[in-house]
Protein backbone atom coordinates (compact mmCIF):
# COMPACT_ATOMS: atom_id res chain seq x y z
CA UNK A 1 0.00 0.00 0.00
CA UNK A 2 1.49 3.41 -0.83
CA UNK A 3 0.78 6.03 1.70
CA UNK A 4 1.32 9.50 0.79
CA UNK A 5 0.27 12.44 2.70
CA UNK A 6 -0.58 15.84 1.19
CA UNK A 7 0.14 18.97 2.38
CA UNK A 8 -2.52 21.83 0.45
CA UNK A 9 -1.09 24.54 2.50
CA UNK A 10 2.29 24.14 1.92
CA UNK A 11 4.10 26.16 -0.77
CA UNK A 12 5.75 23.43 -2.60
CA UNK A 13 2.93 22.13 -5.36
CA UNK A 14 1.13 19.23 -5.13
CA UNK A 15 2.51 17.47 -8.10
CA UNK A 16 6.04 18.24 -6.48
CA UNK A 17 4.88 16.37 -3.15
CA UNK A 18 3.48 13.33 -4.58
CA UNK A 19 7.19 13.10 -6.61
CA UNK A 20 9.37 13.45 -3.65
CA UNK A 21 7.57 10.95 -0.94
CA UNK A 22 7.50 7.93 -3.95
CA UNK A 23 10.87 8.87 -4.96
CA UNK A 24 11.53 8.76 -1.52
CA UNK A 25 10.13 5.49 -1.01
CA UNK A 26 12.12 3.99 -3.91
CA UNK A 27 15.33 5.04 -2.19
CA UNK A 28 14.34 3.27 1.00
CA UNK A 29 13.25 0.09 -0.83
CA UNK A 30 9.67 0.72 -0.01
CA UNK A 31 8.97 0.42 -3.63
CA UNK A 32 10.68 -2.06 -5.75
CA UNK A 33 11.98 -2.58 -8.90
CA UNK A 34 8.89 -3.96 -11.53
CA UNK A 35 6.23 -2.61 -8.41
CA UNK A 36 2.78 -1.46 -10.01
CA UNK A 37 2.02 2.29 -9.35
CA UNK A 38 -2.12 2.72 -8.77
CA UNK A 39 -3.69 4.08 -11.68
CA UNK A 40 -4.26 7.87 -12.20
CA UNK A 41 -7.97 7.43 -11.47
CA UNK A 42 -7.47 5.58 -8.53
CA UNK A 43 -4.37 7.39 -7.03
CA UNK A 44 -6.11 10.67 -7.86
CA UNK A 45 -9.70 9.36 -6.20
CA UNK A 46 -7.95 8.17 -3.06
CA UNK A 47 -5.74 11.25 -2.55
CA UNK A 48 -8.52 13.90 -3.23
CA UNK A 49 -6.68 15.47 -6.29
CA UNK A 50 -7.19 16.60 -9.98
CA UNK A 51 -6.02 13.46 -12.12
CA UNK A 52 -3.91 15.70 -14.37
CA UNK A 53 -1.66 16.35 -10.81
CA UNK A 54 -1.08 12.12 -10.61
CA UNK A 55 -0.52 12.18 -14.29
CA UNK A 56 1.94 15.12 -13.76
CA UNK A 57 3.88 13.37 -11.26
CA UNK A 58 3.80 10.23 -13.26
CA UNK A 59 5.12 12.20 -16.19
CA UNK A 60 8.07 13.79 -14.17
CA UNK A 61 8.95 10.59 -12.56
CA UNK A 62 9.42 8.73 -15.92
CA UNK A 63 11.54 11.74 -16.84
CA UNK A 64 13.60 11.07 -14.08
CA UNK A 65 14.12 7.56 -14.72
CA UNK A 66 11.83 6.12 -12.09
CA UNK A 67 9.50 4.95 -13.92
CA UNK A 68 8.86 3.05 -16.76
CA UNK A 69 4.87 2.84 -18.85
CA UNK A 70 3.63 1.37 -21.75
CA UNK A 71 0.48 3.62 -23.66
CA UNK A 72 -2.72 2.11 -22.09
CA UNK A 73 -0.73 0.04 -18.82
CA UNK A 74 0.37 0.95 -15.12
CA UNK A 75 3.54 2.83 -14.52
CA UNK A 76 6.07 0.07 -12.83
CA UNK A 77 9.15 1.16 -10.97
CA UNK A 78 12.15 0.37 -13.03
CA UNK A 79 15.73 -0.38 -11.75
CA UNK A 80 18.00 3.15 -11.55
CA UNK A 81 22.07 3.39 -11.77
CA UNK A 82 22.81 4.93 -8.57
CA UNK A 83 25.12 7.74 -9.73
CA UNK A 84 22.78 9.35 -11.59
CA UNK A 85 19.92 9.47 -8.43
CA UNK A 86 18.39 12.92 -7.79
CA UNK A 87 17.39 12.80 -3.98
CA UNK A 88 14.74 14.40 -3.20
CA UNK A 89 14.76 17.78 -0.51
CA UNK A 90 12.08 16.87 1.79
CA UNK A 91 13.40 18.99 4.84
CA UNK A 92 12.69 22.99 4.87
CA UNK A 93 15.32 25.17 3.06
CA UNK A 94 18.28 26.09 5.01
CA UNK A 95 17.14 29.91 4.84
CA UNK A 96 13.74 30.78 5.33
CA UNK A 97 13.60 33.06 1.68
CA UNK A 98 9.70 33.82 2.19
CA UNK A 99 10.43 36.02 5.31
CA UNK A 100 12.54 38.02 3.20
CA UNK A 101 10.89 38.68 0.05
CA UNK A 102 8.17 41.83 -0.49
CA UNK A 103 4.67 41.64 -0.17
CA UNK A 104 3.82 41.97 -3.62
CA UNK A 105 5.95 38.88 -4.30
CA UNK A 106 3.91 36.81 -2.62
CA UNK A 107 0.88 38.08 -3.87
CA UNK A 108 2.21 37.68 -7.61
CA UNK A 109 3.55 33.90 -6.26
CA UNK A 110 0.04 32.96 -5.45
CA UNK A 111 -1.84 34.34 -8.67
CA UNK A 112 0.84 32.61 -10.96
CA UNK A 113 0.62 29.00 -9.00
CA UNK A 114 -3.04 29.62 -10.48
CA UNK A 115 -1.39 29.63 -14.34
CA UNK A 116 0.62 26.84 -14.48
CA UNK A 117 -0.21 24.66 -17.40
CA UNK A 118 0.54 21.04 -17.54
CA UNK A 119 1.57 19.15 -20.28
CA UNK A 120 -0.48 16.70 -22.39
CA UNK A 121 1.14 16.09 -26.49
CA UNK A 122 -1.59 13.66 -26.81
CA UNK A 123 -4.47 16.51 -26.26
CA UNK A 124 -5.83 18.83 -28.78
CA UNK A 125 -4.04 22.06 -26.82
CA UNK A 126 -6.29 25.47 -27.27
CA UNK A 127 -4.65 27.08 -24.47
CA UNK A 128 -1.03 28.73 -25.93
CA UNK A 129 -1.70 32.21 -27.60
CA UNK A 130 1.79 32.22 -29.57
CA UNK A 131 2.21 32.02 -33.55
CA UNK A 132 2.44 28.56 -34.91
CA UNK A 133 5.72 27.07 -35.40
CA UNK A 134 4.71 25.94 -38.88
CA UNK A 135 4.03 29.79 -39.63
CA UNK A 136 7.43 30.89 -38.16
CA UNK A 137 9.68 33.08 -41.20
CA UNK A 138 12.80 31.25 -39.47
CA UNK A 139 15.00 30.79 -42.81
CA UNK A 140 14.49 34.27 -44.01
CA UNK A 141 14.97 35.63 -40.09
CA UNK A 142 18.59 32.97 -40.10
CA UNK A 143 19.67 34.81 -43.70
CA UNK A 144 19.28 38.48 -41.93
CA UNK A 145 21.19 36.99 -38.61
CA UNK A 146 23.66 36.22 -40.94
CA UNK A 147 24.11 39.36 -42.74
CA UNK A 148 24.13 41.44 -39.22
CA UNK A 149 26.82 39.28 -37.69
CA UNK A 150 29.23 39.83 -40.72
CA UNK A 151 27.98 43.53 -41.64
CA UNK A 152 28.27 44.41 -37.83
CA UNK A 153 28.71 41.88 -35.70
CA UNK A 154 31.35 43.90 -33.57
CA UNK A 155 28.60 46.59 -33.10
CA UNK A 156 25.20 44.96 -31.73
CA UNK A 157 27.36 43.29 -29.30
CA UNK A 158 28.25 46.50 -27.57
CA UNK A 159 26.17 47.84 -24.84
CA UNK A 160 23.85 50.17 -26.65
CA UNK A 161 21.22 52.96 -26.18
CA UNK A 162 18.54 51.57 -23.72
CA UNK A 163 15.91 53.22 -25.92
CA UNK A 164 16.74 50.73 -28.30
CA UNK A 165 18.25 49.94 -31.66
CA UNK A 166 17.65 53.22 -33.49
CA UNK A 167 17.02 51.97 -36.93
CA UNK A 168 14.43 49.78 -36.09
CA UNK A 169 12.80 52.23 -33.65
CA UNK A 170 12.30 54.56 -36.78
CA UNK A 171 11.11 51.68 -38.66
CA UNK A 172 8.58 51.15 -35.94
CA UNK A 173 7.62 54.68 -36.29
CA UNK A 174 6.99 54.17 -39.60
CA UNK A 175 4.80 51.41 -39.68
CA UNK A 176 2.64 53.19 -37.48
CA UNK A 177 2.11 55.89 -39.38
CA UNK A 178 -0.06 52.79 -41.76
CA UNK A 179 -2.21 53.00 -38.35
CA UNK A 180 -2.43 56.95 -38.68
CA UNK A 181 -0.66 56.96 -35.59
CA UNK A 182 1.59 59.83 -35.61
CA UNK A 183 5.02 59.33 -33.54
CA UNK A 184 8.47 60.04 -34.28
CA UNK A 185 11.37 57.87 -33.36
CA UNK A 186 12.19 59.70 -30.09
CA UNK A 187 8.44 58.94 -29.38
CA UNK A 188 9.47 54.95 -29.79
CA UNK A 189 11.13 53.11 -26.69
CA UNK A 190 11.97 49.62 -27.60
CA UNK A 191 11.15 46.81 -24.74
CA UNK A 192 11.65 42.95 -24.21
CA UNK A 193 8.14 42.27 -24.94
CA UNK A 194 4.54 43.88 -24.53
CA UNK A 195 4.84 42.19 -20.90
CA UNK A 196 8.13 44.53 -20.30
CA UNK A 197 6.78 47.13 -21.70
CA UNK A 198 3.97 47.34 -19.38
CA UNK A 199 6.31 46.15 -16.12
CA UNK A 200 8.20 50.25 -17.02
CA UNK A 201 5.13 51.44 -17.54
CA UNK A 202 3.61 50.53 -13.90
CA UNK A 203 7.36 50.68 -12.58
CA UNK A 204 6.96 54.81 -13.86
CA UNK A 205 3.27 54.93 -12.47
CA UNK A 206 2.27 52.99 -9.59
CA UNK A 207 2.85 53.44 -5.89
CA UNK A 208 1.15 50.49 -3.21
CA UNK A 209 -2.60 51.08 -3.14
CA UNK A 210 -2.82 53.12 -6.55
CA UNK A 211 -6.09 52.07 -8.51
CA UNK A 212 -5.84 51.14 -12.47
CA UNK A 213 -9.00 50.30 -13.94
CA UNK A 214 -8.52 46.85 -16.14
CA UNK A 215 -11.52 45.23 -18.40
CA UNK A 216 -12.87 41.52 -17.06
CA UNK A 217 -12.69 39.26 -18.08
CA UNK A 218 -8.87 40.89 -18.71
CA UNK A 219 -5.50 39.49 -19.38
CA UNK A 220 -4.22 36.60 -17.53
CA UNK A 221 -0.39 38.03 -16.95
CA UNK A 222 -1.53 41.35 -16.39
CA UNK A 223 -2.96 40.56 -12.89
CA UNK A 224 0.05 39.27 -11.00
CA UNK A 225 2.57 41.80 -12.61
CA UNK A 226 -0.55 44.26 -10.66
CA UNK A 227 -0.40 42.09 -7.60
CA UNK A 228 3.72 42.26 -7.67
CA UNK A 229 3.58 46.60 -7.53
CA UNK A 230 0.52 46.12 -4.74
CA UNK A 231 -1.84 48.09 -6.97
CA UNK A 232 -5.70 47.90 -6.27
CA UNK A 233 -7.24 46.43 -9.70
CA UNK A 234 -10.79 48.26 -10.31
CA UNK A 235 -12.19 45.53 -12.18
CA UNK A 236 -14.73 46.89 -15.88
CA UNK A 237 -17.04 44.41 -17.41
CA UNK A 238 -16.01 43.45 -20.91
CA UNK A 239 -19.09 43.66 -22.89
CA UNK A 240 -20.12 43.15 -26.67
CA UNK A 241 -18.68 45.99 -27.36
CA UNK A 242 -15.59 46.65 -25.19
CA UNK A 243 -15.14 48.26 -22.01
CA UNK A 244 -18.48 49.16 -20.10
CA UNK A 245 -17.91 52.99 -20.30
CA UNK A 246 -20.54 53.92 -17.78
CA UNK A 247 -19.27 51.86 -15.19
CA UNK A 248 -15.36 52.97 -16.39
CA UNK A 249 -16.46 56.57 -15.62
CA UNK A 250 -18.39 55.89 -12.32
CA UNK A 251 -14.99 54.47 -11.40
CA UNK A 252 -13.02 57.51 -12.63
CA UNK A 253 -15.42 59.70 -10.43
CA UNK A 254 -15.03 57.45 -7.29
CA UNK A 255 -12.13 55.51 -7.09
CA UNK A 256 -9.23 58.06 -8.17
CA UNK A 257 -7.82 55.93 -10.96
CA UNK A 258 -3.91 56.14 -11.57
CA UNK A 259 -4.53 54.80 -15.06
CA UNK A 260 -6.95 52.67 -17.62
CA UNK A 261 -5.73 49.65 -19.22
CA UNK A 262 -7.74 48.67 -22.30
CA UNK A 263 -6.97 46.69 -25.53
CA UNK A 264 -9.39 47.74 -28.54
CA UNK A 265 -8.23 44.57 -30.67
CA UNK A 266 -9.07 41.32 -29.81
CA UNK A 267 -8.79 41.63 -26.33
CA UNK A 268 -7.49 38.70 -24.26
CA UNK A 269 -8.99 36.73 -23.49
CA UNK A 270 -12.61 37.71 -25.16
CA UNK A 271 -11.60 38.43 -28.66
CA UNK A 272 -13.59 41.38 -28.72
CA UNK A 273 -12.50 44.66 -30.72
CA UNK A 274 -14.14 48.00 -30.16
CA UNK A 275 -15.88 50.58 -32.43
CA UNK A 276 -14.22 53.82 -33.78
CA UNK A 277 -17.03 55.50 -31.65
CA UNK A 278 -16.03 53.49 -28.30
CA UNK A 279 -12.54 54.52 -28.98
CA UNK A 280 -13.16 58.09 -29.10
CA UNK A 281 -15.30 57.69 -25.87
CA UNK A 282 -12.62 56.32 -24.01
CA UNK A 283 -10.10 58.77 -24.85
CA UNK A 284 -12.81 61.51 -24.32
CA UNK A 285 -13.36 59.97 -20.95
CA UNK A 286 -9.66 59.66 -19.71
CA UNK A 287 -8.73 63.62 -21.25
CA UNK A 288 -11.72 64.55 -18.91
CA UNK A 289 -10.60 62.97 -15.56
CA UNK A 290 -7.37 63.15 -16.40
CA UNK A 291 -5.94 60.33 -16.35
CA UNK A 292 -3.47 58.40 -18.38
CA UNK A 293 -4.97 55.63 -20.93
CA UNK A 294 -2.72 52.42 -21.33
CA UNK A 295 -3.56 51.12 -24.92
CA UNK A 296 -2.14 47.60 -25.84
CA UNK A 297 -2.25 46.82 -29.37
CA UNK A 298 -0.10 43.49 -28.92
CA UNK A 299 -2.62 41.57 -32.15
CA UNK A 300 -3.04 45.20 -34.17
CA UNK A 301 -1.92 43.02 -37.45
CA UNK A 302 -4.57 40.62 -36.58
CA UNK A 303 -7.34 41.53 -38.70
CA UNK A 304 -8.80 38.83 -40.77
CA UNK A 305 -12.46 40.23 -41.90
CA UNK A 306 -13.79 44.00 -42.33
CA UNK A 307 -12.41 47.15 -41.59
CA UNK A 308 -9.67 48.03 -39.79
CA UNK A 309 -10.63 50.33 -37.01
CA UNK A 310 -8.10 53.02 -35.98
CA UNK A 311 -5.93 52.62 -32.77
CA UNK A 312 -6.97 55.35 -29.98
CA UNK A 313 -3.35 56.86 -30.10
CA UNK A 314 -4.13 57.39 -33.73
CA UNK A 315 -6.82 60.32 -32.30
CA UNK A 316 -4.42 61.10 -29.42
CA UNK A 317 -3.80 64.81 -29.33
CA UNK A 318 -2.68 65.62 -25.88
CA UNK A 319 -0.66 63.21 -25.51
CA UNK A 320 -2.44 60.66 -22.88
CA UNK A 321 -2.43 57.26 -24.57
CA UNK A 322 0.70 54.91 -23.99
CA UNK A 323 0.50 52.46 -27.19
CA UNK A 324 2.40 49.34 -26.37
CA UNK A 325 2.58 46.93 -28.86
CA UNK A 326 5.19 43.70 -29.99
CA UNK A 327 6.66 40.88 -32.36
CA UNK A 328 5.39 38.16 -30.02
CA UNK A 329 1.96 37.12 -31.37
CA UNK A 330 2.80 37.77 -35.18
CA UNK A 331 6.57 37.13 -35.76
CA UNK A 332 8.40 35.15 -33.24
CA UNK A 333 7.38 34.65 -29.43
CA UNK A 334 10.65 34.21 -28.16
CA UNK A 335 12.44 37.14 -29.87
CA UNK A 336 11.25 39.80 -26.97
CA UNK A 337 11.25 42.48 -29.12
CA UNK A 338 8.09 45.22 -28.12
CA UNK A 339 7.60 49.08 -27.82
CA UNK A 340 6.13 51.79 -26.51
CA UNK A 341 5.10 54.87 -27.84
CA UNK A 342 4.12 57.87 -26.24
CA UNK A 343 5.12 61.41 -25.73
CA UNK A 344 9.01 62.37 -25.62
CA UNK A 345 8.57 62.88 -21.98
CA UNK A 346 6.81 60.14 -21.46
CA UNK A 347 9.58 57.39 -23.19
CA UNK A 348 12.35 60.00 -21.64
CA UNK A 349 11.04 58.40 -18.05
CA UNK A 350 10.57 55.00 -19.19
CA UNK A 351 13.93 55.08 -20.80
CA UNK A 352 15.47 56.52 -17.71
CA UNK A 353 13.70 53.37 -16.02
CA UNK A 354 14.93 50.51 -18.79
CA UNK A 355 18.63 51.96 -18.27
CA UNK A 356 18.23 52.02 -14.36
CA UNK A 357 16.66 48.26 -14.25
CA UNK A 358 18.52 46.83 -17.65
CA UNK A 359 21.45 49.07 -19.09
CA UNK A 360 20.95 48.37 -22.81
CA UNK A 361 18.25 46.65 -24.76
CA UNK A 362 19.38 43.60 -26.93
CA UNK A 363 20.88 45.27 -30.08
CA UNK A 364 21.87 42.01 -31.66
CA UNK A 365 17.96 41.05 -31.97
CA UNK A 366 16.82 44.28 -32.62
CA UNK A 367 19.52 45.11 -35.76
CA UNK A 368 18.08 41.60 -37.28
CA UNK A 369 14.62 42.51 -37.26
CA UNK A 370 14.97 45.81 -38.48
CA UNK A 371 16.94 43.83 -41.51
CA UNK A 372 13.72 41.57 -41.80
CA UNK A 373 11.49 44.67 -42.04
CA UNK A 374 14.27 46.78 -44.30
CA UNK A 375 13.97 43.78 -46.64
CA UNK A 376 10.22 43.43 -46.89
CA UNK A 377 10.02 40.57 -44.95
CA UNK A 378 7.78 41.37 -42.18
CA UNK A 379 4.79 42.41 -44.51
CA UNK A 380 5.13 39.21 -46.44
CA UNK A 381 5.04 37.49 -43.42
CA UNK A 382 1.84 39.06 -42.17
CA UNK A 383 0.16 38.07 -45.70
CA UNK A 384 0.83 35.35 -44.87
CA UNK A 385 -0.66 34.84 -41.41
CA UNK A 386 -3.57 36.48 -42.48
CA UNK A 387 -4.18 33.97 -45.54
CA UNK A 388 -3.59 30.85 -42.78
CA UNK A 389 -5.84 32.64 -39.88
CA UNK A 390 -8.37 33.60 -41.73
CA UNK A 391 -9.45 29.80 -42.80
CA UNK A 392 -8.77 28.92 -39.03
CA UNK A 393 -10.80 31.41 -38.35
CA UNK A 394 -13.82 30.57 -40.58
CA UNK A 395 -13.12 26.94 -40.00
CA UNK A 396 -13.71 28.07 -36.06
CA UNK A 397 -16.53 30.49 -36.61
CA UNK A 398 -18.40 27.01 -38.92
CA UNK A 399 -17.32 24.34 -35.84
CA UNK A 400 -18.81 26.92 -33.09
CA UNK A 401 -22.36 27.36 -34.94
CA UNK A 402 -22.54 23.75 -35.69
CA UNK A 403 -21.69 21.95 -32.57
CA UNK A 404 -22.23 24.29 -29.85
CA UNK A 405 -25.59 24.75 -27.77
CA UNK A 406 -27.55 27.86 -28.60
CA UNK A 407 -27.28 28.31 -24.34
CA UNK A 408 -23.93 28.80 -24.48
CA UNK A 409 -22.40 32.17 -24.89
CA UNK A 410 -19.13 32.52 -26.84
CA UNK A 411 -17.74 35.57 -28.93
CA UNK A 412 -17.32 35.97 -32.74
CA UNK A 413 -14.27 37.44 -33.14
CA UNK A 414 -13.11 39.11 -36.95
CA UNK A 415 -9.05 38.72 -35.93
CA UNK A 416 -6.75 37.68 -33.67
CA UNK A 417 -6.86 34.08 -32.14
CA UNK A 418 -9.12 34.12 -29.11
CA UNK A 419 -12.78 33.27 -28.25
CA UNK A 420 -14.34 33.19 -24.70
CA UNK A 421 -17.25 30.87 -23.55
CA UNK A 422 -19.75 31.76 -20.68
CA UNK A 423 -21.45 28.29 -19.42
CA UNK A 424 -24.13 28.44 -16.70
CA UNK A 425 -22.84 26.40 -13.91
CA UNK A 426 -25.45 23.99 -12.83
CA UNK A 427 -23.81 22.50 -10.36
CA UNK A 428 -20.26 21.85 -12.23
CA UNK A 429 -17.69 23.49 -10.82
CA UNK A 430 -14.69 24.84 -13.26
CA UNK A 431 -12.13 22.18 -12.46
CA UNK A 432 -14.64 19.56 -13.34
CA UNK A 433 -15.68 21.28 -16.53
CA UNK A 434 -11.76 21.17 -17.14
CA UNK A 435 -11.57 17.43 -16.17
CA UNK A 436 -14.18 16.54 -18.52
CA UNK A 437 -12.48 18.03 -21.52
CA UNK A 438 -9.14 17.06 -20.30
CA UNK A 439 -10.49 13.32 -20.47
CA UNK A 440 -11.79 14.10 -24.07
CA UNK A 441 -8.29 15.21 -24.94
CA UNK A 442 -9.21 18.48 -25.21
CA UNK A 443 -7.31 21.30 -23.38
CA UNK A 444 -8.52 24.63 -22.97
CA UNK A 445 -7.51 28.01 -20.83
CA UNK A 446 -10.01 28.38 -17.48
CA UNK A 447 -11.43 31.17 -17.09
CA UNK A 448 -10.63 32.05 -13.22
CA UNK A 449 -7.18 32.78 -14.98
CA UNK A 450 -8.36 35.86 -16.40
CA UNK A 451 -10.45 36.93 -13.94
CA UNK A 452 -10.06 38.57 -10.23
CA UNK A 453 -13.54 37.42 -8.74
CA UNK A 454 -15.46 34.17 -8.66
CA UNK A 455 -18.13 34.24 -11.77
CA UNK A 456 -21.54 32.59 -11.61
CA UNK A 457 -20.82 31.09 -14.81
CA UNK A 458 -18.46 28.31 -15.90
CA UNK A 459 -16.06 30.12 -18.30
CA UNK A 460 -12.88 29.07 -20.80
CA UNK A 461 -11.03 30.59 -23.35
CA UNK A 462 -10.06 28.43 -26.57
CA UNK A 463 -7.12 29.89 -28.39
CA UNK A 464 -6.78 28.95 -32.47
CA UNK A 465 -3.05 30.40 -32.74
CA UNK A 466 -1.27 27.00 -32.59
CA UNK A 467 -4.16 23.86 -33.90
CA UNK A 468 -4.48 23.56 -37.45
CA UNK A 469 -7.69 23.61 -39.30
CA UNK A 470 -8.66 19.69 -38.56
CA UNK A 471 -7.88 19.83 -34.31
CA UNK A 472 -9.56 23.09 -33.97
CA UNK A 473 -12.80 21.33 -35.96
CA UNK A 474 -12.34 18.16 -34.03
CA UNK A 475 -11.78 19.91 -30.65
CA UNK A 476 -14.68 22.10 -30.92
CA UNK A 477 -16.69 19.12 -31.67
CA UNK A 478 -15.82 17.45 -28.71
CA UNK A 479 -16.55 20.75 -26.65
CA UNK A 480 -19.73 20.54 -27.99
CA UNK A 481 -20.41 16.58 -27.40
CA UNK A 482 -19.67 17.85 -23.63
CA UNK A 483 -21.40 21.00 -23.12
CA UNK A 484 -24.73 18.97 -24.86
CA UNK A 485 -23.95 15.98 -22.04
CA UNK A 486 -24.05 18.23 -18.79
């Protein structure tokens, strides 16, 4: 009999637990060489856990060399060479770290133990919101790596200006202007990433306690970055149309807001992109209360069907709106290449910040991607995505009418690669909604990750960016099969 004991208020995650104490007993002899492990059911059942935590630990523990499975058998214990044995630390640190770090640490620690996404190859995956591999421009992005490290290779290694590379900053500046957005290229600050971008941005604004309005349901990694600089999030309903501006402004009147935080485009998770008129509300609003409007355009390329609609620091004329936008979700995710454009005061602070915090920005990445745009490469590439998300897209939009109940709520969106569901509840709570579709090897985002308050209805997100045409048909139909079920 295996006997493990759980602790759900320590630090150290479940999943982590259940490895050490078997691992453990394997060292001591406890558990022997060809020994059956329970199944995930069972072992999850008798332990009062989520199956995908067994099947976690499982996973790890075969990694390790542990264990040993066959597809559709038990895990056995398998014999180990000694010199390659991790043991296990059981016993509390030496130093006591938590007592030292800040307040807003912990708070961040705790909302991003909530994120943590386990591993399944085997599952239809709608949860990552990152360009498909398949799509990635990586031989024409090698050939301008190439010609940077022998045109000036001795250069981009050097520290450099912490504003960023200034070629590409002016030819960030100039694609822009295609938004009629109007910025120069001492108006352009160049970050590691939209989620940099906005960490100088609330590093410039926010003291403990300030209050920044933020749409819900709103982006998942916004909310601990918040919880890290102790601000008070004001929370906005997202609505058909964007940002419930009546409510916004009730909150600008009583709550003293430090800044609003709003994405017009396909905002995560909901998909939902505003009106021209919205947009000129908003701004309206914030000049009138004065206070600073955080725009983040991080899918502005995104548009598959219709009009494009202007961004708000296109209409910008005193100077409020912080635009933040990046490579990330059209180019390359791991390239951390972003910006920020605002007023030349504005990105002289956030520059003084960057240089404090960082020194230089990464000129080597930088020089190669203004190369890729000098060359005419980053438009072909967007022609691209557009011609393979737009079938997703319609393939998605043709899946959801067919096999989802007319009860269920879910959003339409005309770009990007998001759409949000709203399930009444019933009785089934979130993680059991998750189970089910877990068990029908289909994985999708929860929504208590991109929210700050219980909801009265089960929600998810579903996320096309990296399931071709046939999963996203196929997993949609099996959300369906579900949702018709319960």
């Amino acid at each position: 009999m295996i006997l493990i004991h759980l602790d759900k208020n320590s630090s150290i995650p479940l999943f982590q637990q259940i490895i050490d104490q078997l691992i453990l007993m394997i060292e001591k002899g406890n558990l022997r060489e060809g020994d059956k492990l329970p199944s995930t059911r069972a072992f999850s059942e008798k332990l009062g856990v989520n199956r995908t935590t067994i099947c976690r630990a499982y996973d790890e523990l075969w990694a390790l060399g542990y264990t040993e499975s066959k597809q559709g058998g038990y895990s056995t214990i398998r014999k180990r060479d000694r010199n390659v044995v991790l043991t296990p630390k059981l016993n509390a640190d030496l130093f006591d770290w938590n007592s030292h770090v800040s307040v807003g640490y912990l708070q961040l620690e705790s909302r991003m133990n909530q994120l943590k996404m386990d591993e399944n190859l085997n599952s239809i995956d709608f949860r990552r919101l990152a360009p498909d591999k398949d799509c990635m421009p990586v031989e024409l992005f090698r050939k301008c790596a190439n010609q940077i490290m022998l045109d000036q290779g001795s250069t981009v290694f050097q520290y450099g200006d912490p504003a960023g590379y200034l070629p590409l900053r002016d030819s960030i500046a100039k694609q822009m202007q295609f938004h009629s957005v109007s910025v120069q290229t001492k108006e352009v600050l160049l970050t590691n990433g939209a989620q940099n971008a906005l960490d100088l941005v609330f590093r410039m604004l926010l003291n403990p306690r300030d209050k920044i309005a933020i749409g819900m349901p709103g982006y998942a990694a916004l909310i601990p970055l918040l919880k890290l600089y102790q601000a008070d999030i004001i929370p906005i309903t997202i609505k058909e149309d964007g940002l419930d501006l009546e409510e916004l402004e009730k909150a600008m009147i009583s709550e003293n807001l430090k800044a609003v935080y709003t994405m017009p485009n396909f905002q995560n998770p909901t998909g939902i992109s505003t009106s021209q008129t919205h947009r000129e509300k908003i701004l309206h609003l914030c000049e009138r209360h004065s206070v600073p409007l955080l725009e983040d355009g991080f899918e502005e390329e995104m548009k598959y069907f219709g009009k494009n609609i202007l961004p708000i620091k296109s209409m910008d004329s005193k100077g409020i709106v912080i635009y933040i936008g990046t490579f990330s979700k059209i180019l390359f995710p791991g390239l951390r290449v972003g910006w920020i454009a605002a007023e030349k005061k504005v990105i002289e602070k956030l520059t003084r910040i960057k240089k404090a915090g960082e020194l230089s920005g990464d000129q080597l990445n930088q020089a190669i991607l203004n190369l890729f745009y000098e060359k005419g490469y980053f438009d072909q590439h967007v022609k691209k995505m557009h011609r393979v998300y737009r079938k997703r897209m319609q393939i998605t939009h043709k899946a959801l009418s067919r096999f989802i109940p007319v009860y269920v709520k879910y959003t339409k969106p005309q770009g990007g690669y998001t759409i949000w569901f709203e399930v009444p509840a019933e009785g089934k709570s979130e993680e059991d909604f998750m189970e089910l579709l877990a068990n029908k090897g289909v994985l999708v985002s929860p929504g208590s990750h991109f929210l700050t308050k219980a909801s009265e209805s089960v929600n998810f997100r579903i996320s096309i960016s990296c399931v071709n045409e046939e999963e996203i048909w196929t997993g949609i139909e099996r959300i369906g099969l579900i949702l018709k079920n319960e």
